[in-house]
PDB file of N, CA and C in Angstrom:
ATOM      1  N   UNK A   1       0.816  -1.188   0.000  1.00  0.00           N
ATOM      2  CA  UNK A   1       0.000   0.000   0.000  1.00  0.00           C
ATOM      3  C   UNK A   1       0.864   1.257   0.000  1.00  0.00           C
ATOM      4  N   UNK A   2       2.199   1.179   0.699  1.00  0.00           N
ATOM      5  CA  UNK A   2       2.954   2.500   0.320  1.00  0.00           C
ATOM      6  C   UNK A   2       3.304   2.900  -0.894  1.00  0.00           C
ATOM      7  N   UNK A   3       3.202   1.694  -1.591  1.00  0.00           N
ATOM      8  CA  UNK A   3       3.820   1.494  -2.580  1.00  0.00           C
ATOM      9  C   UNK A   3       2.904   3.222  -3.657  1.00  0.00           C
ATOM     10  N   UNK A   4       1.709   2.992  -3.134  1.00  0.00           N
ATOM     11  CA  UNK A   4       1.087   4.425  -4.013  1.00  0.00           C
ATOM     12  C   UNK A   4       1.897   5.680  -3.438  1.00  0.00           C
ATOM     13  N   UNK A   5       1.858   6.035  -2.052  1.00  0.00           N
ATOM     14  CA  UNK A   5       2.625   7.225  -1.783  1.00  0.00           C
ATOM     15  C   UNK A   5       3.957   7.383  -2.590  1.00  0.00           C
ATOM     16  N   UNK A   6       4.253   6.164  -2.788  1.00  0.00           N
ATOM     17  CA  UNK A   6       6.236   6.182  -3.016  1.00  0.00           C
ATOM     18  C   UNK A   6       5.765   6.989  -4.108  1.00  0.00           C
ATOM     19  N   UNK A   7       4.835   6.108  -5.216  1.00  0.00           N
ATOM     20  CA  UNK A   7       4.510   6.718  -6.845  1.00  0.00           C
ATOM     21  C   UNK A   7       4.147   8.238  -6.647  1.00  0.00           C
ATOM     22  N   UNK A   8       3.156   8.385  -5.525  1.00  0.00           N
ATOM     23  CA  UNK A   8       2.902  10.307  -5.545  1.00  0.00           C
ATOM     24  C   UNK A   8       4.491  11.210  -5.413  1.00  0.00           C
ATOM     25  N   UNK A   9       5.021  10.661  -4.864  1.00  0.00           N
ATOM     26  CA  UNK A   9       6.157  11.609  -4.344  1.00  0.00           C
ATOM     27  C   UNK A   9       7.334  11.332  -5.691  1.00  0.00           C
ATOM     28  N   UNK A  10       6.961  10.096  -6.437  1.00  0.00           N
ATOM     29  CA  UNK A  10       8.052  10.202  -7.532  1.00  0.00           C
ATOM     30  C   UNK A  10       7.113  11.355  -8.704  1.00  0.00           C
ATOM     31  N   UNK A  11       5.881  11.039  -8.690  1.00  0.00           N
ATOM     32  CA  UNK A  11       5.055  12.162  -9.494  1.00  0.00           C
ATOM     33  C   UNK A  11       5.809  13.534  -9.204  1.00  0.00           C
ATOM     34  N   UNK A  12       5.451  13.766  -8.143  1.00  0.00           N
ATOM     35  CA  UNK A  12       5.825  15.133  -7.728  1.00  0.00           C
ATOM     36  C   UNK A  12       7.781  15.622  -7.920  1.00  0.00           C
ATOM     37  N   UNK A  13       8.261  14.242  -7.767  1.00  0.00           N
ATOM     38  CA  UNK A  13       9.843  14.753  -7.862  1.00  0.00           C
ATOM     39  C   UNK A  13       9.471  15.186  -9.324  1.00  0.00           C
ATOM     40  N   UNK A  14       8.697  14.604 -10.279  1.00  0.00           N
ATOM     41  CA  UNK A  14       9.325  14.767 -11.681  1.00  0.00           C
ATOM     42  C   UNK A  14       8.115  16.390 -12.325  1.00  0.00           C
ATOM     43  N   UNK A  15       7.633  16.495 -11.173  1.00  0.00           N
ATOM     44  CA  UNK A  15       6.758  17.728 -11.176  1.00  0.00           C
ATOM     45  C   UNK A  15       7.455  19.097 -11.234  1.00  0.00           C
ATOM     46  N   UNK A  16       8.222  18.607 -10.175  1.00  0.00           N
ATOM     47  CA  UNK A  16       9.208  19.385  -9.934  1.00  0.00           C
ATOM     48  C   UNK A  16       9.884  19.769 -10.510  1.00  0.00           C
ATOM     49  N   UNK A  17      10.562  18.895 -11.437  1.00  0.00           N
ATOM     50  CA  UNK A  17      11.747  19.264 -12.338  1.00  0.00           C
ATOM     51  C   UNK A  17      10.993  20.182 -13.779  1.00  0.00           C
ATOM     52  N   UNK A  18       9.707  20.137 -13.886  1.00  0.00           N
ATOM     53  CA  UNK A  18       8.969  21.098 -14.845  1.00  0.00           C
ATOM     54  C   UNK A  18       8.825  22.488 -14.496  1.00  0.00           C
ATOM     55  N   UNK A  19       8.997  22.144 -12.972  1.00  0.00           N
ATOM     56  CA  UNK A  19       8.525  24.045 -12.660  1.00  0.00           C
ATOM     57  C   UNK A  19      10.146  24.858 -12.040  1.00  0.00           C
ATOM     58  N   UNK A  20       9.526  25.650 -11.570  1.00  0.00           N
ATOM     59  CA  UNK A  20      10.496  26.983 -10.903  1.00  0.00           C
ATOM     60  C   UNK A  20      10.043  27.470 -10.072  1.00  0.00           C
ATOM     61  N   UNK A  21      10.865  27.716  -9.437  1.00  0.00           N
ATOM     62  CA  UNK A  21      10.499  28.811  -7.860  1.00  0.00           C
ATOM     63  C   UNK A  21       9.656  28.709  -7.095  1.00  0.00           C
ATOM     64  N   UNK A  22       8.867  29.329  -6.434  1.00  0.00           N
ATOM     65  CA  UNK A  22       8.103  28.758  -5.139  1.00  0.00           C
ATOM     66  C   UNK A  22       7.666  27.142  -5.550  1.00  0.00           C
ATOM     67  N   UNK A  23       7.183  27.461  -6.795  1.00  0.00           N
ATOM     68  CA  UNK A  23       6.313  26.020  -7.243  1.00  0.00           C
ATOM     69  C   UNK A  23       7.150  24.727  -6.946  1.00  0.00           C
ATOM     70  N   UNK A  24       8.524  24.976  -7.385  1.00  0.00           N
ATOM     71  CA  UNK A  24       9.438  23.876  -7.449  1.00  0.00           C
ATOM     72  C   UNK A  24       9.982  23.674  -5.909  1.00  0.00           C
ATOM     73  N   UNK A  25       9.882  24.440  -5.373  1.00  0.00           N
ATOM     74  CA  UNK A  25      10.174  23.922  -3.869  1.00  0.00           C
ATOM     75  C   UNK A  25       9.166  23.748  -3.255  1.00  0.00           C
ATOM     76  N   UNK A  26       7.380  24.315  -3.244  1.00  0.00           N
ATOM     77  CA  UNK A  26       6.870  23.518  -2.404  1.00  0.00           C
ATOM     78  C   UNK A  26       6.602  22.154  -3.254  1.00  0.00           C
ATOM     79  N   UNK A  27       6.738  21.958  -4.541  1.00  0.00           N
ATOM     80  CA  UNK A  27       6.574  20.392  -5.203  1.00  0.00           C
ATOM     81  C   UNK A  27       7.968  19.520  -4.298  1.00  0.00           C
ATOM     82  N   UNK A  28       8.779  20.425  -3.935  1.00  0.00           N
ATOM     83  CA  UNK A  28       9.883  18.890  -3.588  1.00  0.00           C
ATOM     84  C   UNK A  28       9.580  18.760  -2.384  1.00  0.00           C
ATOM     85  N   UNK A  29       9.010  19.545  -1.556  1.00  0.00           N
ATOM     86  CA  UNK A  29       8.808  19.290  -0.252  1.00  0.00           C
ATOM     87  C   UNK A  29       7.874  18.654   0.156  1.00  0.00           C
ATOM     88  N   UNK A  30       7.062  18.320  -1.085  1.00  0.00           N
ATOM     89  CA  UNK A  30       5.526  17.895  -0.542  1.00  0.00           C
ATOM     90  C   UNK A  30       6.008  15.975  -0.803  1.00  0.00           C
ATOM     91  N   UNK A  31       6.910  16.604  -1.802  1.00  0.00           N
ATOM     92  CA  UNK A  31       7.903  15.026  -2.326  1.00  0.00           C
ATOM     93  C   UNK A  31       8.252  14.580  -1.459  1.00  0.00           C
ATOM     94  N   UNK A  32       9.014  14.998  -0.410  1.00  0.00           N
ATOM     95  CA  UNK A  32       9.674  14.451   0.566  1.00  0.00           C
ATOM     96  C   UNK A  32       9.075  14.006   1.587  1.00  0.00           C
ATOM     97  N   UNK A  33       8.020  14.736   1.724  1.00  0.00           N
ATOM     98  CA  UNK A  33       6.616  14.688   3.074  1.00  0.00           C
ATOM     99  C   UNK A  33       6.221  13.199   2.523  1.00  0.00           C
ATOM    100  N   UNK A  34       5.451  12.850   1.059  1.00  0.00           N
ATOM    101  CA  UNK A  34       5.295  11.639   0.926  1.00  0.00           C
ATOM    102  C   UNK A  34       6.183  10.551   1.650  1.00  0.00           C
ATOM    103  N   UNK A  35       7.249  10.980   0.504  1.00  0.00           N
ATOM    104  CA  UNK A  35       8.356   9.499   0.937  1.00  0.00           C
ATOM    105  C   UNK A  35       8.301   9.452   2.616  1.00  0.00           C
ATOM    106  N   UNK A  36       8.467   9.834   3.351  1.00  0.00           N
ATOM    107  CA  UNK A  36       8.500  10.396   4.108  1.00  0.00           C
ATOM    108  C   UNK A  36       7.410   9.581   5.112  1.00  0.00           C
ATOM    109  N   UNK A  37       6.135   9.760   4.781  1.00  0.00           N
ATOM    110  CA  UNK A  37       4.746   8.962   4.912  1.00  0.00           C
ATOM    111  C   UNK A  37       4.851   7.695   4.586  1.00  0.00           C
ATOM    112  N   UNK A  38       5.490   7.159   3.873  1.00  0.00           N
ATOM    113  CA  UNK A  38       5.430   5.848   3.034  1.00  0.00           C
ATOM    114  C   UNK A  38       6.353   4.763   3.994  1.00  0.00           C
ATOM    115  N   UNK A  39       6.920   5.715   5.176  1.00  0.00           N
ATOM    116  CA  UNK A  39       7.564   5.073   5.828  1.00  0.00           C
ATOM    117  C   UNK A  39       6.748   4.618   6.992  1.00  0.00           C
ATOM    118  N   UNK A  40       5.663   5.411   7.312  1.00  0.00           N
ATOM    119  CA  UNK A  40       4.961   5.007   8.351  1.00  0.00           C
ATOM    120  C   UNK A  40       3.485   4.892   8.519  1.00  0.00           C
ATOM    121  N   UNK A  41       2.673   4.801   9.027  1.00  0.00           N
ATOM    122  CA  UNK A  41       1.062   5.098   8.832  1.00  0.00           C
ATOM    123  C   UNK A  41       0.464   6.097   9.238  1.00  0.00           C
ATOM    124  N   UNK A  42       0.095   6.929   8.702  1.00  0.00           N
ATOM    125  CA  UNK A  42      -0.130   7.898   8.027  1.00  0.00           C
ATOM    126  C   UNK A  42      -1.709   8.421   8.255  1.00  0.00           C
ATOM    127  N   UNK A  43      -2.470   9.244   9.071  1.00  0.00           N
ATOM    128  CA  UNK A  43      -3.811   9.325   9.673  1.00  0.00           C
ATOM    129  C   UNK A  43      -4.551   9.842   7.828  1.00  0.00           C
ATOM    130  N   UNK A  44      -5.948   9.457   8.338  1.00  0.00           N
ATOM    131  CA  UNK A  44      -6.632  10.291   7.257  1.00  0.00           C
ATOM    132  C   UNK A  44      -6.475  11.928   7.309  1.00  0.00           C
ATOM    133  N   UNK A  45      -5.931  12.508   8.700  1.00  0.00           N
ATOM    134  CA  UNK A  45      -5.961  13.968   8.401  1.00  0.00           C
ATOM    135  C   UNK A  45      -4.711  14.135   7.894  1.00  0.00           C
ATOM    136  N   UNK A  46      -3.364  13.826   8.122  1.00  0.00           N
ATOM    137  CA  UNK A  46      -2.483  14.431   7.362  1.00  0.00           C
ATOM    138  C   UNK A  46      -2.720  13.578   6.317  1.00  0.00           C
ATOM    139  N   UNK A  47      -2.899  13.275   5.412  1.00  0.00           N
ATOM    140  CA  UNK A  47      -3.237  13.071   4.053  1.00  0.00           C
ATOM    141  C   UNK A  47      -3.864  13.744   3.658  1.00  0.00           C
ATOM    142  N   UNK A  48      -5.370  14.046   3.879  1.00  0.00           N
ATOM    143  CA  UNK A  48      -5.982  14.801   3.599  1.00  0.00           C
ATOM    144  C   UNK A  48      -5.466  16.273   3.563  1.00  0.00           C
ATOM    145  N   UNK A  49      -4.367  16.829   4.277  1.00  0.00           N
ATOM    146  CA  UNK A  49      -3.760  17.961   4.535  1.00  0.00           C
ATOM    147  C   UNK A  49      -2.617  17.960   3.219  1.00  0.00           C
ATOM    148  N   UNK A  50      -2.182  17.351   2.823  1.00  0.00           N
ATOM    149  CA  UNK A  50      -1.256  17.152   1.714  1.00  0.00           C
ATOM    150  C   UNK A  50      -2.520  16.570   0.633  1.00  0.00           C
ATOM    151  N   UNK A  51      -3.309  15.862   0.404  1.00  0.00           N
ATOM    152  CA  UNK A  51      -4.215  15.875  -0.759  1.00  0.00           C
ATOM    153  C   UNK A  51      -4.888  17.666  -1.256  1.00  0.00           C
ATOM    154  N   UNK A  52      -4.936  18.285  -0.354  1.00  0.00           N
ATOM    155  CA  UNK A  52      -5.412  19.742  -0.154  1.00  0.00           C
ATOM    156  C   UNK A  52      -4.218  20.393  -0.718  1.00  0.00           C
ATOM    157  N   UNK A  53      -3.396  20.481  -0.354  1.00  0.00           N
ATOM    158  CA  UNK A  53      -2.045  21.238  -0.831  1.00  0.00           C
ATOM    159  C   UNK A  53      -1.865  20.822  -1.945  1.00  0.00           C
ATOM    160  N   UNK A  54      -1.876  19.585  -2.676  1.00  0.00           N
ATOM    161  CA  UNK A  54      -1.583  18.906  -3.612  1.00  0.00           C
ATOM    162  C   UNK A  54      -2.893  19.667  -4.876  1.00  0.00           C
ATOM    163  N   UNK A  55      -3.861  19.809  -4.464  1.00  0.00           N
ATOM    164  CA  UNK A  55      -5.264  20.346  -5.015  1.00  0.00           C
ATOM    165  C   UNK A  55      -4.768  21.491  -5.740  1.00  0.00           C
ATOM    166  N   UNK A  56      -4.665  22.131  -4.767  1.00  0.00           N
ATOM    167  CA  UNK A  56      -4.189  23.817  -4.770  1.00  0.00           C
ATOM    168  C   UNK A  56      -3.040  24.541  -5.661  1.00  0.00           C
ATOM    169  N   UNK A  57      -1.805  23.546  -5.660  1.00  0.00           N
ATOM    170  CA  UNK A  57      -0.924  23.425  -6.452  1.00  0.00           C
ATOM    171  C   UNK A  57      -1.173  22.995  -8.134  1.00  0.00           C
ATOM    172  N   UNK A  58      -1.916  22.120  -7.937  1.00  0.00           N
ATOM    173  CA  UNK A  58      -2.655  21.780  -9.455  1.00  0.00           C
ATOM    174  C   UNK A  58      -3.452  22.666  -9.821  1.00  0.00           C
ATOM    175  N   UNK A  59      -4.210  23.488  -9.143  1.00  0.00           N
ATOM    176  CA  UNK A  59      -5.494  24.909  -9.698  1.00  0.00           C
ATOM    177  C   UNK A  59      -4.022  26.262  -9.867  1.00  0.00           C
ATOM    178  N   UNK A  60      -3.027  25.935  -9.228  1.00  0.00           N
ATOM    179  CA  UNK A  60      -2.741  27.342  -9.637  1.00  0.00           C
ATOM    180  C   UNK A  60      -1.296  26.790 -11.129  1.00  0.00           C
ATOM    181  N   UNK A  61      -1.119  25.690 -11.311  1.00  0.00           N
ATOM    182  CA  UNK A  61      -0.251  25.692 -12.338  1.00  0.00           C
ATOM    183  C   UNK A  61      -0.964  24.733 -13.599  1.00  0.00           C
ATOM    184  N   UNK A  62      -0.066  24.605 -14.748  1.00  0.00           N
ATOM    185  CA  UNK A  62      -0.878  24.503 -15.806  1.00  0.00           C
ATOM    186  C   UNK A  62       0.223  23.430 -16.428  1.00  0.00           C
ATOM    187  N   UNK A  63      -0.644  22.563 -17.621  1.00  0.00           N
ATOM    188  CA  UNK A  63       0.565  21.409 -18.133  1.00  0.00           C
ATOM    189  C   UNK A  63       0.755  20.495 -17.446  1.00  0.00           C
ATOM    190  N   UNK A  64       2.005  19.956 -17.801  1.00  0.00           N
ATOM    191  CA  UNK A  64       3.345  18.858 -17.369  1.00  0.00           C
ATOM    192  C   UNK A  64       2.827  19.327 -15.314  1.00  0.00           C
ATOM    193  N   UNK A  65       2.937  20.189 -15.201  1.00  0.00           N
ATOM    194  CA  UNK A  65       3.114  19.938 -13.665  1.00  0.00           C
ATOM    195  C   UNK A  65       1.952  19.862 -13.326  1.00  0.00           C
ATOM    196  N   UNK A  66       0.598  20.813 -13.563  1.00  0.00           N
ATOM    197  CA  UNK A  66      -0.170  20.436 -13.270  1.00  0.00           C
ATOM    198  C   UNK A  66      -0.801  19.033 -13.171  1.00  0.00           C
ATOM    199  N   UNK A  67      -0.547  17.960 -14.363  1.00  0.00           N
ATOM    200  CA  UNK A  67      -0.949  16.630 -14.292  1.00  0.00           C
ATOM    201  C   UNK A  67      -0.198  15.900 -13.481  1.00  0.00           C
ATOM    202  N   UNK A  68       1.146  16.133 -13.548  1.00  0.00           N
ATOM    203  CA  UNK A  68       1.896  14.917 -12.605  1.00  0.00           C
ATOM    204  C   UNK A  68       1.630  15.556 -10.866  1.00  0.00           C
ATOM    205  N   UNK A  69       0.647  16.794 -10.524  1.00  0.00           N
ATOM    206  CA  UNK A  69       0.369  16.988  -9.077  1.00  0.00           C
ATOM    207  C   UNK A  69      -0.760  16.085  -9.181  1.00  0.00           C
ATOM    208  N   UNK A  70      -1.952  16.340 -10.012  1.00  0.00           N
ATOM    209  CA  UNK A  70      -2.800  15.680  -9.953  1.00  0.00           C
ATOM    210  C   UNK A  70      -2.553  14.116  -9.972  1.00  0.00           C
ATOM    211  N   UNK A  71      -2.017  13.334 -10.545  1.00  0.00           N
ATOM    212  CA  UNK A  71      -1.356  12.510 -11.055  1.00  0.00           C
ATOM    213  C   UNK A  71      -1.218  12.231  -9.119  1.00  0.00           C
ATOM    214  N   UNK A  72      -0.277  12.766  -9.065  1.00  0.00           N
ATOM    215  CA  UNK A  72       0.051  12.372  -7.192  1.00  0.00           C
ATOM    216  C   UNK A  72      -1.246  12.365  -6.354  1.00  0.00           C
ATOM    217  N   UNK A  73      -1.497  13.195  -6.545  1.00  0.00           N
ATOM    218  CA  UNK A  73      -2.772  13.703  -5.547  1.00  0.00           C
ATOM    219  C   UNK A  73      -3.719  12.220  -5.418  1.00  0.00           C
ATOM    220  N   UNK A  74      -4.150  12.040  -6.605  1.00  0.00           N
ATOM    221  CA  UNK A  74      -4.478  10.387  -7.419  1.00  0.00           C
ATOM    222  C   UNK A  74      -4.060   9.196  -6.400  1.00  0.00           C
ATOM    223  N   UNK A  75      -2.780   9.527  -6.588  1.00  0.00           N
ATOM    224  CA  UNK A  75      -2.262   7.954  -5.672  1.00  0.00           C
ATOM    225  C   UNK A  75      -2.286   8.208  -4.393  1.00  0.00           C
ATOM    226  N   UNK A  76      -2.529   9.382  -3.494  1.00  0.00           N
ATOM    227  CA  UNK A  76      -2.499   9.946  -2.225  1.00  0.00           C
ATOM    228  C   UNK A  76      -3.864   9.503  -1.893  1.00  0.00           C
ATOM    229  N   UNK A  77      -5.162   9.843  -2.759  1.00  0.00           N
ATOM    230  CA  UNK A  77      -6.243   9.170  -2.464  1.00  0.00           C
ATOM    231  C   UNK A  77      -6.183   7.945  -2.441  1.00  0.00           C
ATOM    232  N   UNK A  78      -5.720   7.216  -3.794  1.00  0.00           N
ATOM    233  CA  UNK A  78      -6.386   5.510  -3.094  1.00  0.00           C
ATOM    234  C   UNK A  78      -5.507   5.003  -2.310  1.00  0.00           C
ATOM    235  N   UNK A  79      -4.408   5.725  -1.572  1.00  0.00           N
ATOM    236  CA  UNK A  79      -4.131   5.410  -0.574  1.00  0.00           C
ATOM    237  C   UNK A  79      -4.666   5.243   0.537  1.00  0.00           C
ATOM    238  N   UNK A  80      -5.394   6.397   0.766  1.00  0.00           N
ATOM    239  CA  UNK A  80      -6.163   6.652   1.737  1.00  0.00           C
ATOM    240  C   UNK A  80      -7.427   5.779   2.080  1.00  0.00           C
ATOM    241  N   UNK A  81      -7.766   4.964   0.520  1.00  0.00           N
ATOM    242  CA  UNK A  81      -8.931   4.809   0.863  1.00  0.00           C
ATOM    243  C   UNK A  81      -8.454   3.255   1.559  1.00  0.00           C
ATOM    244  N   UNK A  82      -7.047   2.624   1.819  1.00  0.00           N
ATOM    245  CA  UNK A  82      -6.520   1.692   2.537  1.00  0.00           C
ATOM    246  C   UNK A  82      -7.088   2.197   3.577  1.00  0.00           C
ATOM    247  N   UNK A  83      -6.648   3.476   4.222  1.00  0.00           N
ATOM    248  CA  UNK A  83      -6.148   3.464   5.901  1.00  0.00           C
ATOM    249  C   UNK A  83      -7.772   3.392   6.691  1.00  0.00           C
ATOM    250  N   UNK A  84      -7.622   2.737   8.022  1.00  0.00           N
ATOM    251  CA  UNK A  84      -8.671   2.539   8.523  1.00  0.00           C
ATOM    252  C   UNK A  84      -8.866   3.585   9.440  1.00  0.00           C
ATOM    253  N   UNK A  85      -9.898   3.752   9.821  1.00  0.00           N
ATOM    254  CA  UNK A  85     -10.841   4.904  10.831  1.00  0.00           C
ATOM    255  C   UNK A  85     -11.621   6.060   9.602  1.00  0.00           C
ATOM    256  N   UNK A  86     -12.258   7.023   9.994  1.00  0.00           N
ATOM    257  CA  UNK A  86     -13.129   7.966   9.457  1.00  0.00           C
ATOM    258  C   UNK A  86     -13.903   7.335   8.461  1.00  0.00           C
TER     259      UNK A  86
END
């Protein structure tokens, strides 16, 4: 099941490498927050807190990055829809 986060956060590394400036650093950081997650279990609220950020980032850019956020955002959900409670 991490196995989807790992894929969001490789989305987002290669998101990254499309954009610049603020965009490109909060894309690597949100990268790292995954991997990051993939190491441990992970509540429905911080996911949901990075699926939100992940949202937001996709409404304000366009293209190549916009799809590979969405693209992440994607595997951040059916992740989620693993984890148990809510």
């Amino acid at each position: 099941m991490a196995d989807e986060l790992t894929a969001a956060s490789e989305k987002l590394r290669s998101a990254a490498e499309a954009a610049d400036g603020e965009t490109r650093d909060r894309l690597t950081e949100q990268a790292d927050a995954l991997a990051e997650l993939a190491e441990s279990e992970p509540d429905h609220g911080r996911l949901d807190r990075h699926m939100n950020i992940l949202a937001e980032i996709a409404r304000e850019t366009e293209g190549e990055v916009s799809d590979r956020t969405t693209a992440a955002r994607d595997h951040v959900f059916e992740y989620r829809k693993g984890v148990e409670g809510v």
